[in-house]
Protein backbone atom coordinates (compact mmCIF):
# COMPACT_ATOMS: atom_id res chain seq x y z
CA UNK A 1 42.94 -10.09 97.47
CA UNK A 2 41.20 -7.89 100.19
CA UNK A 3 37.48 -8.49 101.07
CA UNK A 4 35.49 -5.72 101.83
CA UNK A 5 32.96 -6.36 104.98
CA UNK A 6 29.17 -5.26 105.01
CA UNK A 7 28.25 -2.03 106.20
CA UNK A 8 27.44 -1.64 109.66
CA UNK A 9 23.89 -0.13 110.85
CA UNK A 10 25.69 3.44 112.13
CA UNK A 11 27.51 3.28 108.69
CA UNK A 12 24.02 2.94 106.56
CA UNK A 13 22.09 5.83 108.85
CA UNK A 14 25.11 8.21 108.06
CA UNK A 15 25.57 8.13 104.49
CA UNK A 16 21.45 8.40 104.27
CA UNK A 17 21.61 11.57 106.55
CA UNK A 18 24.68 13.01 104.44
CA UNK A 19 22.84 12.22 101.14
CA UNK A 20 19.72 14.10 102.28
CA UNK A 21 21.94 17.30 103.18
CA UNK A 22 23.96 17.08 100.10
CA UNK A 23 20.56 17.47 98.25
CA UNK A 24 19.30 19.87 100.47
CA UNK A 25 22.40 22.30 99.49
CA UNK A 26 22.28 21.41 95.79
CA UNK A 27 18.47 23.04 95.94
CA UNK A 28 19.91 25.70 97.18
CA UNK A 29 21.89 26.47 94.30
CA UNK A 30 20.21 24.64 91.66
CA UNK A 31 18.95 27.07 89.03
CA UNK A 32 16.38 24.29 87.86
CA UNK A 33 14.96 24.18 91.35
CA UNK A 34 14.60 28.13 91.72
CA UNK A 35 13.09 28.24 88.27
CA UNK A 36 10.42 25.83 89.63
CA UNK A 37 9.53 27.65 92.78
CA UNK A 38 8.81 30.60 90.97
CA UNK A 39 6.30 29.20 88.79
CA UNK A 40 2.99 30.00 88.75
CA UNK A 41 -0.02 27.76 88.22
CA UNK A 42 -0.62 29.31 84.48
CA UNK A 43 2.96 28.58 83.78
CA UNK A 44 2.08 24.61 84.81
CA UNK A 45 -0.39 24.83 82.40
CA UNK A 46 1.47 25.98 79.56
CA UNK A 47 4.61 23.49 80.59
CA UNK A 48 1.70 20.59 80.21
CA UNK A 49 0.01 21.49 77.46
CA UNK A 50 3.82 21.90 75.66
CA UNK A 51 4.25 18.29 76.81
CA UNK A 52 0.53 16.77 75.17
CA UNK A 53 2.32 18.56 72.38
CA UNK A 54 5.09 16.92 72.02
CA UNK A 55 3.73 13.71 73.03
CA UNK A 56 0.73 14.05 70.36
CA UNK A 57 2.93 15.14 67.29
CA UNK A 58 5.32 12.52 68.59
CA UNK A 59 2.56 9.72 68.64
CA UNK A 60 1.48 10.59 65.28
CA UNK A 61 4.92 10.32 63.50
CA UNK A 62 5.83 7.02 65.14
CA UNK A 63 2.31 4.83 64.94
CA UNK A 64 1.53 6.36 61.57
CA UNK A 65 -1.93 7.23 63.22
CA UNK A 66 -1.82 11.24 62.08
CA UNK A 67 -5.01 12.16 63.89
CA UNK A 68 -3.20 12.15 67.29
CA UNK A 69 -1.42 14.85 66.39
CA UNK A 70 -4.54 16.79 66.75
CA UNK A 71 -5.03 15.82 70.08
CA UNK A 72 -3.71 18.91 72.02
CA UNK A 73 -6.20 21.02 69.79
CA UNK A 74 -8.63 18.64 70.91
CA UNK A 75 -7.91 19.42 74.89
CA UNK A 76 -7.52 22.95 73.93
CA UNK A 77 -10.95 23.20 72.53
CA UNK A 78 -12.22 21.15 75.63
CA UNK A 79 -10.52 23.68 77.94
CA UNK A 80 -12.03 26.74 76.06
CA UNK A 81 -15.25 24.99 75.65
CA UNK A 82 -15.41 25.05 79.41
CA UNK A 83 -14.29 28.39 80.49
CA UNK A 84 -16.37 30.01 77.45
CA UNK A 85 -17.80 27.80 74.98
CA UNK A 86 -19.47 30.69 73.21
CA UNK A 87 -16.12 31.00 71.25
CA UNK A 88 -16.56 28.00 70.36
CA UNK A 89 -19.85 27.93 68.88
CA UNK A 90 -18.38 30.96 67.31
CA UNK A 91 -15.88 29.01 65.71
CA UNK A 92 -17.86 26.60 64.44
CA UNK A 93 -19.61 28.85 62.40
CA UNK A 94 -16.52 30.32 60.83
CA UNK A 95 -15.55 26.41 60.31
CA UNK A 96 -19.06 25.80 58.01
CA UNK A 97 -17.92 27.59 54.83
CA UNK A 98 -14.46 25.17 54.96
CA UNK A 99 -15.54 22.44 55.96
CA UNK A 100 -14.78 19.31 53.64
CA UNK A 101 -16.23 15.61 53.26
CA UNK A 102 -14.03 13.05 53.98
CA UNK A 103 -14.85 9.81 53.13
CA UNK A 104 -13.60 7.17 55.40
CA UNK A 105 -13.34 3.39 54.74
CA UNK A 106 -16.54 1.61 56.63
CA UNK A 107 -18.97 3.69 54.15
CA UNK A 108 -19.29 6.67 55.69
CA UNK A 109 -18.03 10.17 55.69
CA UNK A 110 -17.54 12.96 58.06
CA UNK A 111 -17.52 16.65 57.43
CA UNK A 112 -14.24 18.21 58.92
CA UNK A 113 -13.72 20.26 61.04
CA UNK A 114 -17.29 20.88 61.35
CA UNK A 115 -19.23 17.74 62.70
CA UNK A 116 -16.05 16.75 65.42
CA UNK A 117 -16.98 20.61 66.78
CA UNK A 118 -21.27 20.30 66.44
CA UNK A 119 -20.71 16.86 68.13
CA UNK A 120 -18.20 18.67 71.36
CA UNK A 121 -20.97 21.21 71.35
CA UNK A 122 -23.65 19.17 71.19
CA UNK A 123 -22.02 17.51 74.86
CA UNK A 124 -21.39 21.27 76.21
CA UNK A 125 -25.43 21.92 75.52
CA UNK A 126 -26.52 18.88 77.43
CA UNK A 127 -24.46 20.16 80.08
CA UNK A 128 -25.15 23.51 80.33
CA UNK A 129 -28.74 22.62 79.70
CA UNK A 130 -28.86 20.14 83.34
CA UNK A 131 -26.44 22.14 85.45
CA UNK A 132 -29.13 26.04 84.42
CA UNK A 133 -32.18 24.71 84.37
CA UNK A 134 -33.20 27.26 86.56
CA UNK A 135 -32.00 29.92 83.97
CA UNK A 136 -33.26 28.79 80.89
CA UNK A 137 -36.67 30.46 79.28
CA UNK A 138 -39.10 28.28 79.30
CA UNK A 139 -40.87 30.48 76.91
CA UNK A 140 -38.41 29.23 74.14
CA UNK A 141 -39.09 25.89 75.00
CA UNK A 142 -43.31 26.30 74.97
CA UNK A 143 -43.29 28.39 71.55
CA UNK A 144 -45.33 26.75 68.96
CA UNK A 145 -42.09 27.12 66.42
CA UNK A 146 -40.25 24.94 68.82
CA UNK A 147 -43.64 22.53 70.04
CA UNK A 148 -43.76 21.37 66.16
CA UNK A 149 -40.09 20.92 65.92
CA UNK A 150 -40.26 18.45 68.81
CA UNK A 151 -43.36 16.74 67.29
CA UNK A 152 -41.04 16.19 64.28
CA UNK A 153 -38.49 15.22 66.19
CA UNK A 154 -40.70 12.30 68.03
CA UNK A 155 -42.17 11.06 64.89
CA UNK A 156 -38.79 10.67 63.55
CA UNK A 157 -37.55 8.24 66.71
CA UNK A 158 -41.02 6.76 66.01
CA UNK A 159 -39.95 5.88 62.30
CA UNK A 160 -36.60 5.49 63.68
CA UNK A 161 -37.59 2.61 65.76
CA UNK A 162 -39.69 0.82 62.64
CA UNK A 163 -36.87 1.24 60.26
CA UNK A 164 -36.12 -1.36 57.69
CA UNK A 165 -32.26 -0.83 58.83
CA UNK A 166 -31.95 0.58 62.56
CA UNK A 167 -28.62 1.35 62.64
CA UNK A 168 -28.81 3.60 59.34
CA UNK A 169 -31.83 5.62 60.72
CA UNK A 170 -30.71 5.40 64.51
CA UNK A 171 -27.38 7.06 62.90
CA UNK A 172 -29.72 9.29 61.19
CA UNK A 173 -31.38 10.71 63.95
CA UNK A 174 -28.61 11.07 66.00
CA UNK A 175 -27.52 13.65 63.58
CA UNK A 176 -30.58 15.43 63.43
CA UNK A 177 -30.34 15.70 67.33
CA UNK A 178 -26.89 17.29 67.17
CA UNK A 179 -28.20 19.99 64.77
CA UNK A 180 -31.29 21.06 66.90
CA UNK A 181 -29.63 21.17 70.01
CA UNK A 182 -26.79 22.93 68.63
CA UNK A 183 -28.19 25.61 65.96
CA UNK A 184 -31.52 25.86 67.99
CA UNK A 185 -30.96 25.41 71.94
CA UNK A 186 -27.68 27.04 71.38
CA UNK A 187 -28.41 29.85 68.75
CA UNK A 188 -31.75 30.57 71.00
CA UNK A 189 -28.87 30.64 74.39
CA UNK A 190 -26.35 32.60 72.93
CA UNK A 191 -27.86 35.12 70.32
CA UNK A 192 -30.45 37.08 71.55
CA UNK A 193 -29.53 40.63 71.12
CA UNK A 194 -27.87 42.52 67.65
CA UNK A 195 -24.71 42.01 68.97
CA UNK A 196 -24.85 38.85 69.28
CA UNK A 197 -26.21 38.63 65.41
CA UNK A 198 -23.74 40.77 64.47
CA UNK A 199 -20.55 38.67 65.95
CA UNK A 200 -22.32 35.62 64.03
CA UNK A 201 -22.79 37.73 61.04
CA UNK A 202 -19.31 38.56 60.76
CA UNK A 203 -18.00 35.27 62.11
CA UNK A 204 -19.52 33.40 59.25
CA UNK A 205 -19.44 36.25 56.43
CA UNK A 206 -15.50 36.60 56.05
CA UNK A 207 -14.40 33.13 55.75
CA UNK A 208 -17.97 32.46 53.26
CA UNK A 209 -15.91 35.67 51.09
CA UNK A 210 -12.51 33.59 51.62
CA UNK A 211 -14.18 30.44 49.66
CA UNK A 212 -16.21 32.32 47.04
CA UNK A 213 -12.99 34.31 46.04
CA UNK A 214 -11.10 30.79 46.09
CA UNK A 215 -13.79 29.10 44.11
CA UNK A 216 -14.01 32.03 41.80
CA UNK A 217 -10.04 32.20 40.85
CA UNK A 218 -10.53 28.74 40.00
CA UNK A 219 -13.33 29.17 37.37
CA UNK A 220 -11.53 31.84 35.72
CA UNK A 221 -8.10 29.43 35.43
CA UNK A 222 -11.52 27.84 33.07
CA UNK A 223 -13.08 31.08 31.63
CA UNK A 224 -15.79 30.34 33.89
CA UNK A 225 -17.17 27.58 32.29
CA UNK A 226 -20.10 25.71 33.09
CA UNK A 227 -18.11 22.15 32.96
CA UNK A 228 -15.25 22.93 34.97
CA UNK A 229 -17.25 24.68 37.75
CA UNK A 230 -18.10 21.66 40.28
CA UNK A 231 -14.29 20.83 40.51
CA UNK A 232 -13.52 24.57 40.89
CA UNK A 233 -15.69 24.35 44.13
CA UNK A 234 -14.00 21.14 45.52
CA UNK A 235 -13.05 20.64 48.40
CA UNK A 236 -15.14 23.33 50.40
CA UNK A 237 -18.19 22.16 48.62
CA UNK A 238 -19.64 19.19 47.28
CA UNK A 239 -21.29 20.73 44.63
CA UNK A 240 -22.68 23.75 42.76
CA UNK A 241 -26.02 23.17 44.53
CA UNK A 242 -24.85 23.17 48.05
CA UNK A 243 -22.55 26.53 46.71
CA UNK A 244 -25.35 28.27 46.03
CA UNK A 245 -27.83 27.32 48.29
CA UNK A 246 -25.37 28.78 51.09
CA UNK A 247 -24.95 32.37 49.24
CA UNK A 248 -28.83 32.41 48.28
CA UNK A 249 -30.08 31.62 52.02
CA UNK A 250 -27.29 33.83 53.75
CA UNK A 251 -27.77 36.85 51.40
CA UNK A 252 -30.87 38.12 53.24
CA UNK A 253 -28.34 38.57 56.08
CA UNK A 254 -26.03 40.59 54.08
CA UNK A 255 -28.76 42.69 53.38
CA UNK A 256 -29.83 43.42 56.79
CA UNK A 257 -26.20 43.96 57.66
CA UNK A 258 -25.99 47.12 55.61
CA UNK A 259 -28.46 48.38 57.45
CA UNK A 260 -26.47 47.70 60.93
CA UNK A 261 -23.92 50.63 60.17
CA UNK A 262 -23.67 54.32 58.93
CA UNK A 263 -24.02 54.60 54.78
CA UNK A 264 -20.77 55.00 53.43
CA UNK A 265 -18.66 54.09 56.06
CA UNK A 266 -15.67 51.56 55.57
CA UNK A 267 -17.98 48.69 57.12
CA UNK A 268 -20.82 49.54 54.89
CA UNK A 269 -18.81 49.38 51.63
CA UNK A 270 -17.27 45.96 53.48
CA UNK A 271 -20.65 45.05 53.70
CA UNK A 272 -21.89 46.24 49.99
CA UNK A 273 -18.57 44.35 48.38
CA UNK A 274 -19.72 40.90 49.66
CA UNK A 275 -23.21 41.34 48.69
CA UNK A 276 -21.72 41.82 44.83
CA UNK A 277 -19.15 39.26 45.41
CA UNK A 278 -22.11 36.25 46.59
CA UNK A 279 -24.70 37.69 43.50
CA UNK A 280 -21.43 37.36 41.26
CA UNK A 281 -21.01 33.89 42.81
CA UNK A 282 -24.93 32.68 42.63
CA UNK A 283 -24.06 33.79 38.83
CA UNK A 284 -21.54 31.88 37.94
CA UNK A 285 -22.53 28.71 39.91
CA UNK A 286 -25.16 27.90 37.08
CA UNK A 287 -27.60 26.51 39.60
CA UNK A 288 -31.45 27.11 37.84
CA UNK A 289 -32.70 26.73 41.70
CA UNK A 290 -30.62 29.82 43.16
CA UNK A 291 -32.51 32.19 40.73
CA UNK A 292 -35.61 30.52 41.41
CA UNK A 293 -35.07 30.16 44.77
CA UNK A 294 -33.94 34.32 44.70
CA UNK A 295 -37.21 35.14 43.12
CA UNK A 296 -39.26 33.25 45.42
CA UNK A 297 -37.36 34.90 48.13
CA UNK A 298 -38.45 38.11 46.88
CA UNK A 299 -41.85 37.10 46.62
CA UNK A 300 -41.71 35.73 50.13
CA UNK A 301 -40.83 39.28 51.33
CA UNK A 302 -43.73 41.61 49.56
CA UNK A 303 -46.39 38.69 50.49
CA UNK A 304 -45.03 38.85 54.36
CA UNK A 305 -45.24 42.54 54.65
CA UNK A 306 -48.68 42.31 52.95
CA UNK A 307 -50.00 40.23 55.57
CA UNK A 308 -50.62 37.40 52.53
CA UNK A 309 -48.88 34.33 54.04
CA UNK A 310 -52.28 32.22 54.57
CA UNK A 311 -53.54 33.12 51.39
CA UNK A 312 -50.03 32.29 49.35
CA UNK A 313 -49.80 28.99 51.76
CA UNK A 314 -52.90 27.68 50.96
CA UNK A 315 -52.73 28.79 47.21
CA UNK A 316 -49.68 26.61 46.88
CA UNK A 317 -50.91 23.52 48.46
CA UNK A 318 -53.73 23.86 46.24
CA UNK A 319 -51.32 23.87 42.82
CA UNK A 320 -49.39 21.01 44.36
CA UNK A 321 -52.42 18.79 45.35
CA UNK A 322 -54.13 19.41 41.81
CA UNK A 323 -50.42 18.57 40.25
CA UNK A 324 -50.61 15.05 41.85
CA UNK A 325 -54.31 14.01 41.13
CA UNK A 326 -53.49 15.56 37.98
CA UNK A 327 -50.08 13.40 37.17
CA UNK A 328 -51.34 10.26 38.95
CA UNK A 329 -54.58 9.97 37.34
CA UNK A 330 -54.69 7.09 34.37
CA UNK A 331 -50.77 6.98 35.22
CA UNK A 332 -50.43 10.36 33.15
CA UNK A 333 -46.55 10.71 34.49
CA UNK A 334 -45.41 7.95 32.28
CA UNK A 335 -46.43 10.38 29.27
CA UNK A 336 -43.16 12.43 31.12
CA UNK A 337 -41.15 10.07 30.43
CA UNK A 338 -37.38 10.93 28.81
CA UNK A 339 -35.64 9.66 25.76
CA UNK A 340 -32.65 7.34 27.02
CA UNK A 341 -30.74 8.63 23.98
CA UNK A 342 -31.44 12.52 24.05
CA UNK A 343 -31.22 13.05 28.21
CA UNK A 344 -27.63 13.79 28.66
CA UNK A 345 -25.59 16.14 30.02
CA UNK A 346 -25.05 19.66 29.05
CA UNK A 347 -22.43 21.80 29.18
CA UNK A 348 -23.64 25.33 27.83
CA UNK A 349 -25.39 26.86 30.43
CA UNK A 350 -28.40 28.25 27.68
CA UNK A 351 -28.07 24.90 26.00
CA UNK A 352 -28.89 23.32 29.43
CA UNK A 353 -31.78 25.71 30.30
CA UNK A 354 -33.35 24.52 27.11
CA UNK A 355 -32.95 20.90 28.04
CA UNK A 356 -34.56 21.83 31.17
CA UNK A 357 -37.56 23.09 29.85
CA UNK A 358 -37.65 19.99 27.02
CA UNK A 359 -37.50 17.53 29.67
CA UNK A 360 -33.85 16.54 28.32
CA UNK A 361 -31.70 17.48 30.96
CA UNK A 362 -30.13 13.93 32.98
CA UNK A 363 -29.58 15.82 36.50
CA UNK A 364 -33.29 16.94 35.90
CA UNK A 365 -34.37 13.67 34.78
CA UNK A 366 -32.88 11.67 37.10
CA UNK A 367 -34.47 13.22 40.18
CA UNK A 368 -37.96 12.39 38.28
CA UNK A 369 -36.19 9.01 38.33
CA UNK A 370 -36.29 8.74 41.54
CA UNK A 371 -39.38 10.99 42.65
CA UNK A 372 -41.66 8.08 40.95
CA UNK A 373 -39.47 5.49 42.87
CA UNK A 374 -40.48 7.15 46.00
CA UNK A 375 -44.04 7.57 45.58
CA UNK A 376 -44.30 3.73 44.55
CA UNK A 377 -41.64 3.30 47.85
CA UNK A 378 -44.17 5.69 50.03
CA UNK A 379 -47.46 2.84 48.99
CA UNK A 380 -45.39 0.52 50.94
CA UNK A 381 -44.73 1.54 54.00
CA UNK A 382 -47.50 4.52 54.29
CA UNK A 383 -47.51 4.80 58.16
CA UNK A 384 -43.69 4.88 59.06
CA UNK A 385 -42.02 4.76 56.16
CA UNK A 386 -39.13 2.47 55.50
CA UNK A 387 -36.95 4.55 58.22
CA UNK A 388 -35.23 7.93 58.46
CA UNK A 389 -32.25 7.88 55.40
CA UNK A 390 -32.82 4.48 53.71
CA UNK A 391 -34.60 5.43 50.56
CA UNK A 392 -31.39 4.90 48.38
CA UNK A 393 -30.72 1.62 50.02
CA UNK A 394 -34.24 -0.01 49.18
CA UNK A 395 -35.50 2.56 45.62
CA UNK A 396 -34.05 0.77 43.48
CA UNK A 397 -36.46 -1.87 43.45
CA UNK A 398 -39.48 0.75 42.76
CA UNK A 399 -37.72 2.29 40.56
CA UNK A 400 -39.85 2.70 36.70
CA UNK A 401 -37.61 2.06 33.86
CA UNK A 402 -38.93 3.88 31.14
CA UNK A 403 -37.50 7.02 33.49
CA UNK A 404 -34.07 5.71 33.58
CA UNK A 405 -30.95 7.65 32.75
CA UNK A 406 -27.45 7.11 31.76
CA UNK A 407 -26.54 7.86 35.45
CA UNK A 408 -29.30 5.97 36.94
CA UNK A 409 -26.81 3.19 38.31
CA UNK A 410 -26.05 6.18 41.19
CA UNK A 411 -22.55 4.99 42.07
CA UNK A 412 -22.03 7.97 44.55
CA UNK A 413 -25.07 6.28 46.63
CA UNK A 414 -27.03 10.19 46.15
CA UNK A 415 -29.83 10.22 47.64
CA UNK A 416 -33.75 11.46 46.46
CA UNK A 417 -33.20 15.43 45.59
CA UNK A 418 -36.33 16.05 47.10
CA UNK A 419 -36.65 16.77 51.06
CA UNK A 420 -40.42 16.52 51.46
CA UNK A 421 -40.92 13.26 49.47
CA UNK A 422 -37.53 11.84 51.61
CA UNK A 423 -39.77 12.65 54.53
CA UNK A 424 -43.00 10.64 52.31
CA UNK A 425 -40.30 7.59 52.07
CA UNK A 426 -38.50 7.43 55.18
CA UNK A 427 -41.83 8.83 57.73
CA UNK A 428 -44.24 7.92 55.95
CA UNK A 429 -47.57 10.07 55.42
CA UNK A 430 -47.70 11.30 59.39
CA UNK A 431 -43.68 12.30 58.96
CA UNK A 432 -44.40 14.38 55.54
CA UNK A 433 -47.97 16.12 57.01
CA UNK A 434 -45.64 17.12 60.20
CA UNK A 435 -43.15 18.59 58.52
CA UNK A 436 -45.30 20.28 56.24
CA UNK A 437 -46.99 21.64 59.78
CA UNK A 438 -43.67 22.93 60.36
CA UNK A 439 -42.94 24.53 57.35
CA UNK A 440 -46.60 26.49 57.42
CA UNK A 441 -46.50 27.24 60.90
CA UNK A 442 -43.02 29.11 60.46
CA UNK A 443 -44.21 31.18 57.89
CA UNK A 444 -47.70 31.85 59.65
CA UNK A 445 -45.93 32.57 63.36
CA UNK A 446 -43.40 34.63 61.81
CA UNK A 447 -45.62 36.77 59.41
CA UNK A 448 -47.25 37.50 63.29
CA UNK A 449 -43.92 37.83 65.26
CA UNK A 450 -42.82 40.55 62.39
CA UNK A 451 -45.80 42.59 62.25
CA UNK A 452 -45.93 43.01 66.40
CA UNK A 453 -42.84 43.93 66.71
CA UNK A 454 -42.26 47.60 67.31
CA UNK A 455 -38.57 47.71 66.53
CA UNK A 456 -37.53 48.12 62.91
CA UNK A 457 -34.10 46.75 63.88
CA UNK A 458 -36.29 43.10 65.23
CA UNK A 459 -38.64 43.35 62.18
CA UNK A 460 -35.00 43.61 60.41
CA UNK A 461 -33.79 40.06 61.46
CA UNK A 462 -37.03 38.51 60.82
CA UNK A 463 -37.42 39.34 57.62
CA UNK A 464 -34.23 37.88 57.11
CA UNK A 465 -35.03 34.92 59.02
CA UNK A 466 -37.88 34.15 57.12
CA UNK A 467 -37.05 34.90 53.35
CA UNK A 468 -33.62 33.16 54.19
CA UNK A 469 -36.06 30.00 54.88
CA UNK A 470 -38.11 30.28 51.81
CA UNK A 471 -35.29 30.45 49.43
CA UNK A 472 -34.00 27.15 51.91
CA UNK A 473 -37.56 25.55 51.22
CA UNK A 474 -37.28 26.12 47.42
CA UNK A 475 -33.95 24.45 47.19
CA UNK A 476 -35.48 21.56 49.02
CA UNK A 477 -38.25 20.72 46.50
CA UNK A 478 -35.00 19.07 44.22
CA UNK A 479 -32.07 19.00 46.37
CA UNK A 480 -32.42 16.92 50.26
CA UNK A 481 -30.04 19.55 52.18
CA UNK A 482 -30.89 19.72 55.86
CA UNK A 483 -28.97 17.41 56.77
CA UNK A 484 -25.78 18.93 55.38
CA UNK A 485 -23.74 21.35 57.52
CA UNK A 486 -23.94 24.02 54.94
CA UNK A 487 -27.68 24.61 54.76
CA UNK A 488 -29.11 22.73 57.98
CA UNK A 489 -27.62 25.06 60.39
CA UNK A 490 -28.91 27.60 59.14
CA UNK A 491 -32.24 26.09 58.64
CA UNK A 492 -32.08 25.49 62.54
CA UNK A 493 -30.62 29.13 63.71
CA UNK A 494 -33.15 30.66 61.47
CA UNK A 495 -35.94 28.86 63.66
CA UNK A 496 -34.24 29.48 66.66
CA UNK A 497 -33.59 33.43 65.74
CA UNK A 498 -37.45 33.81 65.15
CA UNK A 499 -38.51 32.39 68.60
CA UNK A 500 -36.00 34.73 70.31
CA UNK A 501 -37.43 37.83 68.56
CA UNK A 502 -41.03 36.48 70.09
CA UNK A 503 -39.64 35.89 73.04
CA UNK A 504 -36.69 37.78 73.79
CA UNK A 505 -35.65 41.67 73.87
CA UNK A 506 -33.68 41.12 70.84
């Protein structure tokens, strides 16, 4: 048997130099190799993003762990939120009227794919907001809307940090952060001129139509009936109340819009068609609060453009005030009290406006359920409160049986249907006077922003930004909704659009 004998030295440096050149002339023909040399940095871009592609859906199918196959959105977004993140905020908004709660094990739940997006933009803001300080208005910053929205804001990290359970109301006011830097520093950045409104108008206004038609080919699978209507509305919204308070508060809008383009054009018929389509939809959600709500709205307009804001203000605290000494002297609430047996539900929608009005409705009772819990909660802790969202985990222990329900055990862990005694509970007496500040001075500052402006197409949006926080005010005496996607954003951009028509050539 032959042995073969080590290489020598020369040996080794000429098969490395013929290697190199056989490589070299293999480039030269190698279609592979001219493909590469022609391409382009874009085309790099698109070859890597294919790749997170395939590497995310690829991920997700092996580890079970679905979610990463949303990661190259997730980049995507990141890239456009860099290069323009105005689309993104625009997105966002068309994202509210589908968004859905998912409830995921630890005892939470996240709104998708809204709150992943206000949380990314919530990042961008900070960013833009340190990296332009020299081009933001400081005007928007000083106006008195925005001075009492901070004070809130403070007195809530105050409460925050005397909470019964920090990490609830730390959780809380996190929240509450990414909605005011979001739908206020952001709204007040982006839309400041009727172009602006009008991209966010129409951004938000075709996908709202998309879910009311939805919703409404579902109730008539039912012939409309009052029982089957909450699970026509699933998933897009929790429930009728949250359904109607987002066509009430946005229908002010819809009327301005008409106004935006000639009469009888294809746009203004557009325009005219969803106005019909959210009345027919306030209709047949069989929510007593939307018609309220609608009529207060109303009233909110004639008493603004009557200059009567003070006087209709201080009227109403007046009625409130005397309703309290009135109900808590000699403990005259308990004479309110329900029959356990007769409080039920209804499912005829006259039959349950006559519960209403007898006391026997349970939805209606139950919130009076926990109203009194609160205001024995609020003797307790009168200074801070017991911390921003913990009045369901600590009412039950004030609660007053005699205004118990069948539903009273509260399995979905609701919370007190009322946002200005939630602010009594969880901020005490300072929290509830403060936002009661900001409620007033809204409606005072912009009865004054709408009658100095000279421009019927500002006065336009104001009008609109106002009445469209009334009716959001009236839904908040039985329904806690700011804090919801749905109606808190545009609680916040309604703010923000006022101080840019005082302070901005909108």
């Amino acid at each position: 048997m032959s042995q073969f004998s080590p290489l020598s030295s020369h040996a080794h440096l000429n098969i490395y130099f013929l290697t190199l050149k056989s490589l070299r002339l293999m480039s030269q023909f190698s279609p592979l190799t001219s493909l590469v040399s022609r391409l382009s940095a874009q085309d790099y871009f698109y070859i890597a993003y294919a790749a997170v592609l395939l590497i995310g859906v690829v991920l997700g199918l092996v580890t079970g762990f679905y979610p990463l196959m949303g990661l190259p959105l997730a980049l995507l977004l990141v890239y456009v939120a860099v290069v323009d993140f105005r689309k993104i905020f625009y997105l966002l908004l068309a994202c509210i009227p589908f968004s859905m709660e998912i409830h995921i094990p630890g005892a939470f739940s996240v709104n998708l794919p809204s709150e992943p997006l206000i949380i990314g933009l919530t990042l961008v803001c900070v960013f833009y907001l340190f990296a332009n300080l020299d081009k933001v208005n400081g005007h928007f910053f000083r106006h008195p809307l925005m001075l009492v929205l901070l004070l809130h804001l403070a007195w809530m990290f105050i409460a925050t940090l005397n909470s019964e359970l920090f990490l609830v109301s730390i959780k809380f006011f996190t929240a509450k952060m990414w909605y005011v830097l979001v739908f206020v520093v952001l709204t007040g950045i982006l839309i400041k001129k009727e172009k602006d409104l009008r991209a966010l108008f129409w951004c938000f206004f075709i996908p709202l139509l998309i879910t009311i038609g939805i919703v409404l080919m579902r109730q008539s699978a039912s012939g409309f009936s009052l029982k089957d209507s909450h699970r026509a509305m699933q998933p897009f919204y929790h429930n009728h109340v949250v359904y109607a308070a987002l066509l009430s508060l946005f229908l002010p809008y819809v009327v301005v819009a008409q106004s935006w383009y000639k009469r009888w054009s294809r746009t203004w018929w557009m325009v005219i068609f969803g106005a019909a389509i959210i009345l027919i939809g306030i209709q047949l959600s069989y929510t007593r609060t939307a018609y309220v709500a609608l009529m207060l709205g109303v009233g909110a307009y004639v008493v603004i453009r009557l200059r009567l804001v003070k006087i209709a203000v201080g009227l109403g605290l007046v009625v409130v005030l005397a309703g309290v000494i009135y109900l808590s002297h000699d403990n005259k609430y308990l004479d309110y009290a329900p029959n356990y047996e007769t409080t039920i539900s209804h499912y005829d929608f006259n039959s349950l406006l006559e519960a209403t009005y007898k006391m026997e409705d349970i939805s209606t009772m139950e919130r009076v359920y926990r109203w009194v819990a609160a205001v024995q909660m609020s003797k307790e802790e009168l200074l801070t409160g017991f911390g921003p969202g913990n009045f369901q985990n600590f009412y039950q222990q004030y609660t007053v049986s005699s205004f118990e329900t069948y539903v009273s055990d509260n399995p979905e862990r609701s919370g007190i249907h009322n946002y200005y005694l939630m602010m009594l509970t969880d901020q005490g007496i300072p929290g509830l006077i403060i936002f009661l500040i900001l409620t007033v001075v809204i409606l005072v500052k912009g009865e004054h922003i709408y009658h100095n402006s000279s421009s019927p197409k500002r006065r336009h949006v104001i009008i609109a930004a106002l009445v469209s926080l009334v009716i959001i005010d009236a839904f908040l005496i039985i329904n806690d909704l700011i804090e919801t996607d749905k109606v808190g954003a545009f609680f916040f951009m309604n703010i923000a659009l006022l101080i840019n028509c005082d302070v901005e050539d909108f």
